[in-house]
N, C-alpha and C. Protein backbone atom coordinates (compact mmCIF):
# COMPACT_ATOMS: atom_id res chain seq x y z
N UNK A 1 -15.16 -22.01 -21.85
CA UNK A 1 -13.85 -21.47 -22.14
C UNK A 1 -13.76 -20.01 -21.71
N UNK A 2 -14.68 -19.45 -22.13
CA UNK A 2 -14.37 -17.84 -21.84
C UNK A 2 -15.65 -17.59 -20.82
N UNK A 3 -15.58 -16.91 -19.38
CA UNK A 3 -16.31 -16.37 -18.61
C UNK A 3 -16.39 -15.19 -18.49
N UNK A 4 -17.37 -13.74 -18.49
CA UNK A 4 -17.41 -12.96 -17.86
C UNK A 4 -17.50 -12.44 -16.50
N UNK A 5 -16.57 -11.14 -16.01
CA UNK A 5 -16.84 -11.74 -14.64
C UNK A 5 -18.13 -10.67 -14.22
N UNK A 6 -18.66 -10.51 -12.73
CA UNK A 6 -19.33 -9.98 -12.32
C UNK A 6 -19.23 -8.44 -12.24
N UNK A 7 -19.98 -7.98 -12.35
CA UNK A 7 -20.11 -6.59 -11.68
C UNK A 7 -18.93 -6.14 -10.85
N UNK A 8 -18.73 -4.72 -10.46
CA UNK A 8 -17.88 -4.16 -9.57
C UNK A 8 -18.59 -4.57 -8.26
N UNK A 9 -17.92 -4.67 -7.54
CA UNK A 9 -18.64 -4.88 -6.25
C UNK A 9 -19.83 -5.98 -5.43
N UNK A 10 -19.87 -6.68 -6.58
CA UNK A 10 -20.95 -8.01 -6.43
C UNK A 10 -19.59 -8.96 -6.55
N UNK A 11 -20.09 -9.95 -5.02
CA UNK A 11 -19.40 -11.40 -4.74
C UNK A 11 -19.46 -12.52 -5.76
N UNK A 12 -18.32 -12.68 -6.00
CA UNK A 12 -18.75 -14.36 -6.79
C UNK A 12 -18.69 -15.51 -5.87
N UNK A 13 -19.10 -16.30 -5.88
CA UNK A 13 -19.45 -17.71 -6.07
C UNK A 13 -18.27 -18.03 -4.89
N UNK A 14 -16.65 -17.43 -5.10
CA UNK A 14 -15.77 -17.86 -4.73
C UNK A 14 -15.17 -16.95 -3.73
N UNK A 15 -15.97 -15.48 -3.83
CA UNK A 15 -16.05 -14.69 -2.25
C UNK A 15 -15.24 -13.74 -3.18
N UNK A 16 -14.58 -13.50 -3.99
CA UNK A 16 -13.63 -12.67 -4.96
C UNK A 16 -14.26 -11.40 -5.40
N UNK A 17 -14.04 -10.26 -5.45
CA UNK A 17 -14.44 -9.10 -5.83
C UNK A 17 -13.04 -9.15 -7.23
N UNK A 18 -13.88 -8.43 -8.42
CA UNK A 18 -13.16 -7.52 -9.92
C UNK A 18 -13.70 -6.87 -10.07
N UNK A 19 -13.18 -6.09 -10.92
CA UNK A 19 -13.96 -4.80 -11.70
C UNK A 19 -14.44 -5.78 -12.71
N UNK A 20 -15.10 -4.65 -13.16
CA UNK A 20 -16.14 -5.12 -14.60
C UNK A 20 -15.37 -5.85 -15.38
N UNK A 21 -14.22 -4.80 -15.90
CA UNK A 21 -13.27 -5.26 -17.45
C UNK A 21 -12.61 -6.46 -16.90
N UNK A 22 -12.14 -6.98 -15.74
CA UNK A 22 -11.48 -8.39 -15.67
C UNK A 22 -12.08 -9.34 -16.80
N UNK A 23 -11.91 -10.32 -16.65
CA UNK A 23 -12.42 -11.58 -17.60
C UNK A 23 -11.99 -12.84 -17.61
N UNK A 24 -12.09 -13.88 -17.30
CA UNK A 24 -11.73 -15.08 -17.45
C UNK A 24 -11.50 -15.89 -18.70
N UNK A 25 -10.24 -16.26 -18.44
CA UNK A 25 -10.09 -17.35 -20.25
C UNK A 25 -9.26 -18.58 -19.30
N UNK A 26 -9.43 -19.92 -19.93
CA UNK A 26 -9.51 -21.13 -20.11
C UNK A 26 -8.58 -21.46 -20.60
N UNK A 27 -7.30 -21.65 -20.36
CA UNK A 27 -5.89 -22.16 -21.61
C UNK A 27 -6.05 -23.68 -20.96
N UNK A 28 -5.97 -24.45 -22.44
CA UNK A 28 -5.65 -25.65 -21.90
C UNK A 28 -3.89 -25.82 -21.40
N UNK A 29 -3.88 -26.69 -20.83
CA UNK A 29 -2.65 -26.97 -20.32
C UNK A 29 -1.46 -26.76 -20.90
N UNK A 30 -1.30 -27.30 -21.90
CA UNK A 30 -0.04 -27.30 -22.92
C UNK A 30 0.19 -25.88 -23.53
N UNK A 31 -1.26 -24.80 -23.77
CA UNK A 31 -0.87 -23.73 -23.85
C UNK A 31 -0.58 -22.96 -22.68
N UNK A 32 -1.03 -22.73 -21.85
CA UNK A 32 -0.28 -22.55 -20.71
C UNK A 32 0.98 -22.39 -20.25
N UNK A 33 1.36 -23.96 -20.34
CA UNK A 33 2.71 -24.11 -19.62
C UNK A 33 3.99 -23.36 -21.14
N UNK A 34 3.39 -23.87 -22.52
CA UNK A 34 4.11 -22.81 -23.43
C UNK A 34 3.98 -21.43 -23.06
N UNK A 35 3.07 -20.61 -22.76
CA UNK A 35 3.10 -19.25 -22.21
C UNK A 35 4.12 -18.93 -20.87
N UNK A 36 3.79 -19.37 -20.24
CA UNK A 36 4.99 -19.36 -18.73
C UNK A 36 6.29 -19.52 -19.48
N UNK A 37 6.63 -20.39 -20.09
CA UNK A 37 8.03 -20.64 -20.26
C UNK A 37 8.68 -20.08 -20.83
N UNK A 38 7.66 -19.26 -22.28
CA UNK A 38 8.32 -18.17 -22.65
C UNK A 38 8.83 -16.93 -21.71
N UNK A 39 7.51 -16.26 -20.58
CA UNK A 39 7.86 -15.18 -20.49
C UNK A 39 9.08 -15.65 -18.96
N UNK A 40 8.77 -16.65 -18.93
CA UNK A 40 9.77 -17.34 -17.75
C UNK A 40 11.33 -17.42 -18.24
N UNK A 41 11.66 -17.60 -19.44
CA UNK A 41 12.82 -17.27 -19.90
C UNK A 41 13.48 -16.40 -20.33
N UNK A 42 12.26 -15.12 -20.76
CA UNK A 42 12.57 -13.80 -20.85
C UNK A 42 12.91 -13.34 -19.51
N UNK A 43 12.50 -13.58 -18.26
CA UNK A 43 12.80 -13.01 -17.22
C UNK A 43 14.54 -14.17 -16.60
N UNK A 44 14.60 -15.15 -17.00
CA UNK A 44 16.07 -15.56 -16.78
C UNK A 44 16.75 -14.97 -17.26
N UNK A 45 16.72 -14.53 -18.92
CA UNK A 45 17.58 -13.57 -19.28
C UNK A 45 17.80 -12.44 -19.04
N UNK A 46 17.38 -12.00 -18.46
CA UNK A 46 17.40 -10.34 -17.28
C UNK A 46 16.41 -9.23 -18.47
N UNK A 47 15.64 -9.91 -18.92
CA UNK A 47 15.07 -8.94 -20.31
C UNK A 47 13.49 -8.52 -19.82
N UNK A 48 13.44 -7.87 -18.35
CA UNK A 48 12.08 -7.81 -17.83
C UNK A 48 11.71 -6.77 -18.17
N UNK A 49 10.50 -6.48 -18.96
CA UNK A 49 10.09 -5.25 -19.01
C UNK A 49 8.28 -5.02 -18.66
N UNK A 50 7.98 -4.07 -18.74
CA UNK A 50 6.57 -4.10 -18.46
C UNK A 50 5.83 -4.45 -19.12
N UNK A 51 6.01 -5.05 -20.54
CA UNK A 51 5.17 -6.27 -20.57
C UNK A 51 5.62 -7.32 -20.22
N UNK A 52 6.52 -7.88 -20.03
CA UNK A 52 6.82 -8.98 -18.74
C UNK A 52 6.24 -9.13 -17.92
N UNK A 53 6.15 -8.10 -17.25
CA UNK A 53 5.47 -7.94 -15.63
C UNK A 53 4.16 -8.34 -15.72
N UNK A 54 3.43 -7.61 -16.68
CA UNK A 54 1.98 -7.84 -16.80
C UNK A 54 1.34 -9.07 -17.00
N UNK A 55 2.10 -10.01 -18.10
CA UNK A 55 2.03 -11.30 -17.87
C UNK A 55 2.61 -11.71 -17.49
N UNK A 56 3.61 -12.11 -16.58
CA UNK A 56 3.94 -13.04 -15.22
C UNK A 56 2.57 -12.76 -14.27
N UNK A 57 2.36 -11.68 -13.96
CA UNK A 57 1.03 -11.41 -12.65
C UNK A 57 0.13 -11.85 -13.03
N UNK A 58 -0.28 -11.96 -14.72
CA UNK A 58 -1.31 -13.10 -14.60
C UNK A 58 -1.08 -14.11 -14.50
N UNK A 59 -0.32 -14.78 -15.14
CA UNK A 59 0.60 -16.14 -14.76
C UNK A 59 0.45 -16.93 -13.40
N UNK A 60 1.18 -15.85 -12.86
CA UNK A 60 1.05 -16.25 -11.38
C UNK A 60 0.07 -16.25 -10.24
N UNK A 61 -0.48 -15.08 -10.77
CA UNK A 61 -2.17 -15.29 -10.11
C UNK A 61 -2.48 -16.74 -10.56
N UNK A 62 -2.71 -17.07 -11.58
CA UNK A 62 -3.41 -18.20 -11.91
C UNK A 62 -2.63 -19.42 -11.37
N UNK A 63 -1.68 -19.50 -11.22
CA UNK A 63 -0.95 -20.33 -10.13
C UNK A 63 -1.13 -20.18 -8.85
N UNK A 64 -1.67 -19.37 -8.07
CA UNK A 64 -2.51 -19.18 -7.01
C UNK A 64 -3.62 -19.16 -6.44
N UNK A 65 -4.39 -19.75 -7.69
CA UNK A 65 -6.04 -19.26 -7.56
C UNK A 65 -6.34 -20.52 -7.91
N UNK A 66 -6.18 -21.85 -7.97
CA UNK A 66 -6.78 -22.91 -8.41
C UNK A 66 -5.93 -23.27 -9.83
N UNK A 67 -6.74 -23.74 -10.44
CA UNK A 67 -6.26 -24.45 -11.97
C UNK A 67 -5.04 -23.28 -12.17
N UNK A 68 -4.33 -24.17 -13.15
CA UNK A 68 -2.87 -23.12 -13.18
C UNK A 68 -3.68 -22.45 -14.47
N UNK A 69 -4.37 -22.79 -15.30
CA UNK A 69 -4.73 -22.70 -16.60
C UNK A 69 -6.56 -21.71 -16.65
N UNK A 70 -6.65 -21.31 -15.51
CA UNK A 70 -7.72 -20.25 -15.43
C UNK A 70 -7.39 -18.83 -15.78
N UNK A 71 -6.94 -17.68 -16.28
CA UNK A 71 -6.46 -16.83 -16.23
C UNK A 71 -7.56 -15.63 -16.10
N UNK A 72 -7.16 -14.73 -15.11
CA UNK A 72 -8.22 -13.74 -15.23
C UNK A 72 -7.62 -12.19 -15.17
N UNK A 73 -7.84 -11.20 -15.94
CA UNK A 73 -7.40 -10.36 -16.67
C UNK A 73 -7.88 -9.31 -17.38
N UNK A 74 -7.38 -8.24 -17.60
CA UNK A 74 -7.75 -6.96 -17.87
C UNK A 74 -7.81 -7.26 -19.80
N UNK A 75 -8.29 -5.96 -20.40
CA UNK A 75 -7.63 -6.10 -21.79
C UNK A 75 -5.87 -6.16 -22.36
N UNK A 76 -5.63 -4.93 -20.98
CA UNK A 76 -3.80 -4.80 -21.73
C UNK A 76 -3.48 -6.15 -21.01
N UNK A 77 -3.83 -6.70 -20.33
CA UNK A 77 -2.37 -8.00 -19.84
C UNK A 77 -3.10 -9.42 -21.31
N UNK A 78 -4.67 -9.17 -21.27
CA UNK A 78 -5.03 -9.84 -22.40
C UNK A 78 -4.03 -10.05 -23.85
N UNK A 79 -3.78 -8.27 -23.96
CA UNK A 79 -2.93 -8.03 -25.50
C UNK A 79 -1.89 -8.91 -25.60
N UNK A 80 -1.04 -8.18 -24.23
CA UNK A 80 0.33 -8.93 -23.71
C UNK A 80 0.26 -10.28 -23.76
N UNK A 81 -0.07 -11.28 -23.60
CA UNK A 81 -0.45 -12.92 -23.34
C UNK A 81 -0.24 -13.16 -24.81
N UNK A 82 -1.04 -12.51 -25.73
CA UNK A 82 -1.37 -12.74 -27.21
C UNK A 82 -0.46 -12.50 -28.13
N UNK A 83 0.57 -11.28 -27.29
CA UNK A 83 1.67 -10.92 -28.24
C UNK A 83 2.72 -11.94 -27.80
N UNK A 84 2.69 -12.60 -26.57
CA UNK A 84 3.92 -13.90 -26.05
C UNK A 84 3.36 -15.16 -27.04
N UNK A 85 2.25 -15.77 -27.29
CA UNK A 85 1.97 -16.85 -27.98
C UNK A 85 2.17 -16.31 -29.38
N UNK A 86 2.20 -14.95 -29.72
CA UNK A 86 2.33 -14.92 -31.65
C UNK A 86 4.06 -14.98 -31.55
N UNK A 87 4.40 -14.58 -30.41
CA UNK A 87 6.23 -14.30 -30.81
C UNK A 87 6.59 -15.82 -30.99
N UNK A 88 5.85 -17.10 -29.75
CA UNK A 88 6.28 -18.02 -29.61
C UNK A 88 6.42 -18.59 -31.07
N UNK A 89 4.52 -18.76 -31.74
CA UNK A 89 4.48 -19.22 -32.95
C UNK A 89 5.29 -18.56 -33.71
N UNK A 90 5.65 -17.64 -33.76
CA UNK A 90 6.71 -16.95 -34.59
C UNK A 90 7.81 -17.17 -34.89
N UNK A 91 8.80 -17.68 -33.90
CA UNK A 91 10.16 -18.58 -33.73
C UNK A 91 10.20 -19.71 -33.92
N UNK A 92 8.94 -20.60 -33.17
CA UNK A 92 9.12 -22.00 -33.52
C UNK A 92 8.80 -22.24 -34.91
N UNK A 93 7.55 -21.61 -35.49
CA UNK A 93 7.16 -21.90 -36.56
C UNK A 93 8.74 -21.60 -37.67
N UNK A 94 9.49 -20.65 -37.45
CA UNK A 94 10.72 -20.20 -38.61
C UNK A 94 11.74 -21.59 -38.09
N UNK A 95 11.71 -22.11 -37.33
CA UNK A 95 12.62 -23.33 -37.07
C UNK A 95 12.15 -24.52 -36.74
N UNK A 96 10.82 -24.67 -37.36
CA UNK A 96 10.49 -26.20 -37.30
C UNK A 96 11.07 -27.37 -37.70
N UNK A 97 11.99 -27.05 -38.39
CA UNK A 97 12.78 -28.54 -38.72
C UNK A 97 14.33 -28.67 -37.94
N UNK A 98 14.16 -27.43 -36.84
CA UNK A 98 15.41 -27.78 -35.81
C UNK A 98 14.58 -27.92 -34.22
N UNK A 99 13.39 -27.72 -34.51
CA UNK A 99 12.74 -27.63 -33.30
C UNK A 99 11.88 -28.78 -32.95
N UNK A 100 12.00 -29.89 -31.58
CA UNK A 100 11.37 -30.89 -31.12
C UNK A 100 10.24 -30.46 -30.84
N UNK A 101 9.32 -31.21 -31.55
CA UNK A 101 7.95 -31.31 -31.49
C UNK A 101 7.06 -29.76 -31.70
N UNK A 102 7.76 -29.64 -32.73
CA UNK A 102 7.11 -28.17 -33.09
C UNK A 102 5.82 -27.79 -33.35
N UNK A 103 5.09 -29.06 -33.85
CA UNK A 103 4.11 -29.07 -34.33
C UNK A 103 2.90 -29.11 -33.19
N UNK A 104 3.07 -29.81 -31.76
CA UNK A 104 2.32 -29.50 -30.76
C UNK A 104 2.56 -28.45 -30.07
N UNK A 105 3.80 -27.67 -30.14
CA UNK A 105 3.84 -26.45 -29.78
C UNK A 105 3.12 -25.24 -30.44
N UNK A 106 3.42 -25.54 -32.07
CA UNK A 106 2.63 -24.19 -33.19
C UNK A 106 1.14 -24.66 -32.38
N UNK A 107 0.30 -25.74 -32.13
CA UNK A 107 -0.72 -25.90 -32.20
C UNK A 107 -1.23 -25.30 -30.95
N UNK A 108 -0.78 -25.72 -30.19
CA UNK A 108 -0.64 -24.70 -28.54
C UNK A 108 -0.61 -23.42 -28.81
N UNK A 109 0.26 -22.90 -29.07
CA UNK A 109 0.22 -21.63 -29.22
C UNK A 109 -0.88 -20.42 -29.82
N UNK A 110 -1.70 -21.11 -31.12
CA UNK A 110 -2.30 -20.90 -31.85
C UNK A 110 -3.80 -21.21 -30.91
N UNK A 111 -3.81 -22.49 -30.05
CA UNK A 111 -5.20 -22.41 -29.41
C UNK A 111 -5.21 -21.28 -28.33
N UNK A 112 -4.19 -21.03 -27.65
CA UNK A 112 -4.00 -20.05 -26.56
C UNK A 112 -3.98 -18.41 -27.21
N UNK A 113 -3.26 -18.37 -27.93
CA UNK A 113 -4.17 -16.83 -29.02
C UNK A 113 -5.39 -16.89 -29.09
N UNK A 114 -6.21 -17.93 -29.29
CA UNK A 114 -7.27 -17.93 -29.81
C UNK A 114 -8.02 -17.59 -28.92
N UNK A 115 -7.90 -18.46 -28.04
CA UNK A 115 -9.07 -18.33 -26.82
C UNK A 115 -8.99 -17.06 -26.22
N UNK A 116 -8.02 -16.18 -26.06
CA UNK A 116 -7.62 -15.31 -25.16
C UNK A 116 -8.03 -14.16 -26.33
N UNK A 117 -7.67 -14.09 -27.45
CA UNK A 117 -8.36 -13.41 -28.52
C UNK A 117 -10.28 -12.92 -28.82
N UNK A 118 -10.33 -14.18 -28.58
CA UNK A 118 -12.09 -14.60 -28.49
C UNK A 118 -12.61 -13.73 -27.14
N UNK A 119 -12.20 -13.79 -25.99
CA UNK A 119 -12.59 -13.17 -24.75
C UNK A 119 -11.88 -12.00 -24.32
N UNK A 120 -11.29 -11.08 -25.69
CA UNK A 120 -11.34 -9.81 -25.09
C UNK A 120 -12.32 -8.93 -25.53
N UNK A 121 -12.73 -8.06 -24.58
CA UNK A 121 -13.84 -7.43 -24.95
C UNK A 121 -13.77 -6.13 -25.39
């Protein structure tokens, strides 16, 4: 679930250079695609701000790099990710009895904090 990455300046595996502080986390799918959609609808609503930005670029890196659900990342875009899954659980959880399938969403949400929580350093 959670990888460290290499050294500054030492190749990985996949020819990729990071700095030290990058880091790899593991969202399963369903948390994932709940993360995108949030900050994907914050940016339909014209409400982009720089934490927006920071997670969409990981977002979208990871939509470019293989598995959509690999994410690799600094501490602040880490924070950012963590503060989109507590807002999510935050709303759905206050309207679970108007909200479809809330209960695999709170649960999503809550594994994708977690993991991304667990692997900041």
């Amino acid at each position: 679930m959670l990888r460290q990455e290499t050294l500054p300046g030492v190749l990985e595996v996949t020819g990729s250079r990071q700095p030290q502080s990058v880091f790899t986390v593991d969202l399963d799918a369903d948390s994932y695609d709940l993360v995108v959609r949030a900050v994907r609808t914050r940016i339909d609503r014209g409400l982009y701000t720089t934490t927006t930005e920071r997670a969409w670029r990981v977002l979208r890196a990871a939509m470019s790099q293989g598995p959509p659900w690999r994410l690799s990342m600094e501490r602040e875009e880490a924070e950012s990710l963590c503060e989109w899954f507590e807002k999510t659980y935050d709303v759905v959880s206050a309207l679970t009895d108007r909200w479809p399938d809330a209960r695999n969403i709170l649960d999503a949400a809550l594994r994708g904090v977690r993991a991304i929580s667990a692997a900041i350093p």
